[in-house]
Protein backbone atom coordinates (compact mmCIF):
# COMPACT_ATOMS: atom_id res chain seq x y z
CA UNK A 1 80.28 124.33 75.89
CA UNK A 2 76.67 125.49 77.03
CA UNK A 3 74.41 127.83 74.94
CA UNK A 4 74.03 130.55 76.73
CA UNK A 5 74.54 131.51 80.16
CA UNK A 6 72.97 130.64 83.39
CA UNK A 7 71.27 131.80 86.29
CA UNK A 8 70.64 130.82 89.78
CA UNK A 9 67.93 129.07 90.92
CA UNK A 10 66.63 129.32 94.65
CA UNK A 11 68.47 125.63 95.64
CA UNK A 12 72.00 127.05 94.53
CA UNK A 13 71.70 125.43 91.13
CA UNK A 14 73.22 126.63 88.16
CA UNK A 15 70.37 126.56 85.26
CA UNK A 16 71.28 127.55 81.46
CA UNK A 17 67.47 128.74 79.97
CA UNK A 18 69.18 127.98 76.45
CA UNK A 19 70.43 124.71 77.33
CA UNK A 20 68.51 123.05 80.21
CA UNK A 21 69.09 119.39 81.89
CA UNK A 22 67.07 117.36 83.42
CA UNK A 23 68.95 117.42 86.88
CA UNK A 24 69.19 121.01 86.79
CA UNK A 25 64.96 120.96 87.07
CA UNK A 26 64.18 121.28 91.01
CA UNK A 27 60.28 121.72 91.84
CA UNK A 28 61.23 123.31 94.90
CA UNK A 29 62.80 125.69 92.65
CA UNK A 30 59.78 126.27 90.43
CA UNK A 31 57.56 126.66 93.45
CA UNK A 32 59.88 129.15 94.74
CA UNK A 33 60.23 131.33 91.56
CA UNK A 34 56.15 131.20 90.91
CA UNK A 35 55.64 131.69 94.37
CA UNK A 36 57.38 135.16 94.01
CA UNK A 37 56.10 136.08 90.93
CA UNK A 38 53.00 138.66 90.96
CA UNK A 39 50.37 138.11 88.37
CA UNK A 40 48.97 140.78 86.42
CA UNK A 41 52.30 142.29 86.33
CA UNK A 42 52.39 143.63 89.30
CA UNK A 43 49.11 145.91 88.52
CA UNK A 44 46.78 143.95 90.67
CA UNK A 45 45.40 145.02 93.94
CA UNK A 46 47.25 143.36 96.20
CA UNK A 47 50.11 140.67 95.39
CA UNK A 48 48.72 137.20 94.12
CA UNK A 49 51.31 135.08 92.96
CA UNK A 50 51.99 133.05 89.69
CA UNK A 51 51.86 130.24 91.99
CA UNK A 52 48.50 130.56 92.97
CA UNK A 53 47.13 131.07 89.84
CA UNK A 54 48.76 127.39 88.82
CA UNK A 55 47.07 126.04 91.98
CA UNK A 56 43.76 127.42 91.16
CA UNK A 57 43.84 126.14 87.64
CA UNK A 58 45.23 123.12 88.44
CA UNK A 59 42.15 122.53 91.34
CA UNK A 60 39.80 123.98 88.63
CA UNK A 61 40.59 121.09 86.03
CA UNK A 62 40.19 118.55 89.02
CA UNK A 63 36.37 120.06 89.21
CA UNK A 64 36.03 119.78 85.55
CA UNK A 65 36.85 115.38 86.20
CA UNK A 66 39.72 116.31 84.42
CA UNK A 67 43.13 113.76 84.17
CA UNK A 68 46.11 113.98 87.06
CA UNK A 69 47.94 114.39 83.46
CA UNK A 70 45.75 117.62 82.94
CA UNK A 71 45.85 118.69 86.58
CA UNK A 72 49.84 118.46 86.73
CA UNK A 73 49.35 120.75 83.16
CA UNK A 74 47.77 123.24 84.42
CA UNK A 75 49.85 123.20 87.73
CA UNK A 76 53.01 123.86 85.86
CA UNK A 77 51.74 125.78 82.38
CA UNK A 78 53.55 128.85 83.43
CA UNK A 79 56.97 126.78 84.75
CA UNK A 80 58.99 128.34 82.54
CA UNK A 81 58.48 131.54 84.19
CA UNK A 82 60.60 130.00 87.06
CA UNK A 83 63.63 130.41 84.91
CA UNK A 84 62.53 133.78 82.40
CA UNK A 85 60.07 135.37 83.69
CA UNK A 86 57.07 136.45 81.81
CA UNK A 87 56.14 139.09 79.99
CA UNK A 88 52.90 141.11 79.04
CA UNK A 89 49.94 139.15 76.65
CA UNK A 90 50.35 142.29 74.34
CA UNK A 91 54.06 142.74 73.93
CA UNK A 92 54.66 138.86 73.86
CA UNK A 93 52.77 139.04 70.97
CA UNK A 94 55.78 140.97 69.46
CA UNK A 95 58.44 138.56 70.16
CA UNK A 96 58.89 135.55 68.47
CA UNK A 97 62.64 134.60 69.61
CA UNK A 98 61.47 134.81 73.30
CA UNK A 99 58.23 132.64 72.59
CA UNK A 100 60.29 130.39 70.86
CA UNK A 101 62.54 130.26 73.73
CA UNK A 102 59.49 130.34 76.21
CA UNK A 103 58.21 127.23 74.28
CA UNK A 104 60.96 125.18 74.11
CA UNK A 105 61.82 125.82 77.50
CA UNK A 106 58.13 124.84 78.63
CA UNK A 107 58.57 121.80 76.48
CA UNK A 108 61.88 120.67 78.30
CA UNK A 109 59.92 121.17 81.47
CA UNK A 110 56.55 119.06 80.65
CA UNK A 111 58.91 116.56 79.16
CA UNK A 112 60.57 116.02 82.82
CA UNK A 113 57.58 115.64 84.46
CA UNK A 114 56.49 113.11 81.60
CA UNK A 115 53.20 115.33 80.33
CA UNK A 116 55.51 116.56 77.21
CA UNK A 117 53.24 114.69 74.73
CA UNK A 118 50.07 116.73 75.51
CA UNK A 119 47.50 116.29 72.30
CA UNK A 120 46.36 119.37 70.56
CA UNK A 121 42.72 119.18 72.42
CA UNK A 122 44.50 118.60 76.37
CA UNK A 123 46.49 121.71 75.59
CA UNK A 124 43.24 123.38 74.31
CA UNK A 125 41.85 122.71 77.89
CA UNK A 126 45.00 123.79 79.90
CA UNK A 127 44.94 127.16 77.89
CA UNK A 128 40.92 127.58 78.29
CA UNK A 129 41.34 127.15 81.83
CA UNK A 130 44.44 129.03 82.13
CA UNK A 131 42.17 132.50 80.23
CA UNK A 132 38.88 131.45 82.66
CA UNK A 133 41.14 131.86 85.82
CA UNK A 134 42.89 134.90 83.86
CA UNK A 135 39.44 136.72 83.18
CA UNK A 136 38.01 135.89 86.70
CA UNK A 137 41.29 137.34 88.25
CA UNK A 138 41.08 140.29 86.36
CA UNK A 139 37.73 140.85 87.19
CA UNK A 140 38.11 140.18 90.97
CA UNK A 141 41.25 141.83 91.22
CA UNK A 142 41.79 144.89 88.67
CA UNK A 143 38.81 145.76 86.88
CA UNK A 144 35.40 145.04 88.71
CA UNK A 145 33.35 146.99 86.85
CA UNK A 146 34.19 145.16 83.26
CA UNK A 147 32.44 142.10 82.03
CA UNK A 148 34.69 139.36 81.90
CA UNK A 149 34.08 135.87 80.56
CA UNK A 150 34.87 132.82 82.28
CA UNK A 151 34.02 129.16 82.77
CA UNK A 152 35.08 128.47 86.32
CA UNK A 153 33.04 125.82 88.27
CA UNK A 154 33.73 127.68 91.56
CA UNK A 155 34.96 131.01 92.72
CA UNK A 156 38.65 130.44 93.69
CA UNK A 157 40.39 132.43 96.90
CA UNK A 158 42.73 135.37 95.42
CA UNK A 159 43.55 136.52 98.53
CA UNK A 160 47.18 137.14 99.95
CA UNK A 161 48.74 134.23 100.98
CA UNK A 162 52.34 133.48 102.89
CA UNK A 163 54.92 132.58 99.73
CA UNK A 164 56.45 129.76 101.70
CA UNK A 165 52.67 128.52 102.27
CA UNK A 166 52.07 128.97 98.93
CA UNK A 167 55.40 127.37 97.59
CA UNK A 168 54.50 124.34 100.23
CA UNK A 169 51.06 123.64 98.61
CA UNK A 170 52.93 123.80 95.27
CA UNK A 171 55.48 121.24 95.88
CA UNK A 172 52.63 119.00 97.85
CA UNK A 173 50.27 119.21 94.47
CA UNK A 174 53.42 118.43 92.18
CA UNK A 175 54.35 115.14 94.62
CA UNK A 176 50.93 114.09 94.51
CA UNK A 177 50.04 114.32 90.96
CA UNK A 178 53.41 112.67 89.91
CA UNK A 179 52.70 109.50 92.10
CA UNK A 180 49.07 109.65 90.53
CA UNK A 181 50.91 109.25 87.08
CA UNK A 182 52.87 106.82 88.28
């Protein structure tokens, strides 16, 4: 018996957030999810996808002569989303059952895509990159007028893009960076 129950992924797969397998992880079903998913909590501007933010930080730490390891990182840091959503910086704070859960989950994930043993300093660089392109979204897209700090070494396109352009590029990135590993 599973921990848990499941939910249903976008490729008609039945996916326990509890108790994940390895053949229950699809990309396609990742790319999907983030693809959907609005940052900022749905406060932004315009909608600009969880997807694209992975994209951008994952092109950001290929500017920085950063590792395909680091790249494929920072392309699926927020993967567990796919399967439980997110939830505010300041209320997440609050709940330490769902960042367990969000950890282990994120954990599962990395581990299938064979970057699960990231050292304390890569995931220092996945998370620095992962505020920059936070701060520089929140600056381009919510609050103009506020000083935000961030070490991007280009300005990124937040624009509205197609989700099934946006899921395409995902999937593309993920295929790549895996054979790169490989």
């Amino acid at each position: 018996m599973r921990k848990g129950s499941y939910i249903s992924t976008y490729s008609n797969i039945k996916f326990w957030p509890l108790d994940p397998r390895k053949e229950e992880i699809k990309t396609m079903d990742i790319a999907h999810a983030l693809s959907m998913m609005c940052r900022g909590n749905g406060h932004y501007e315009y909608f600009y996808s969880v997807a694209q933010h992975s994209i951008n930080c994952a092109k950001e730490a290929e500017l920085k002569g950063k590792s395909h390891r680091i790249q494929l990182a920072c392309l699926l840091h927020d993967a567990s989303e796919a399967y439980i959503s997110d939830i505010t910086r300041p209320v997440k704070r609050l709940l330490d059952e769902y960042r367990r859960i969000e950890d282990k989950l994120q954990n599962f994930i990395f581990d299938f895509y064979e970057i699960g043993d990231l050292s304390n300093e890569e995931e220092e660089i996945v998370k620095e990159i992962d505020d920059s392109m936070l701060n520089y979204e929140l600056k381009e897209l919510l609050e103009k007028d506020r000083v935000y700090d961030f070490n991007l070494k280009k300005k990124y396109d937040l624009s509205y893009r197609d989700m099934r352009e946006v899921r395409g590029e995902f999937v593309n990135m993920v295929n790549l960076l895996m054979d790169k590993l490989s």
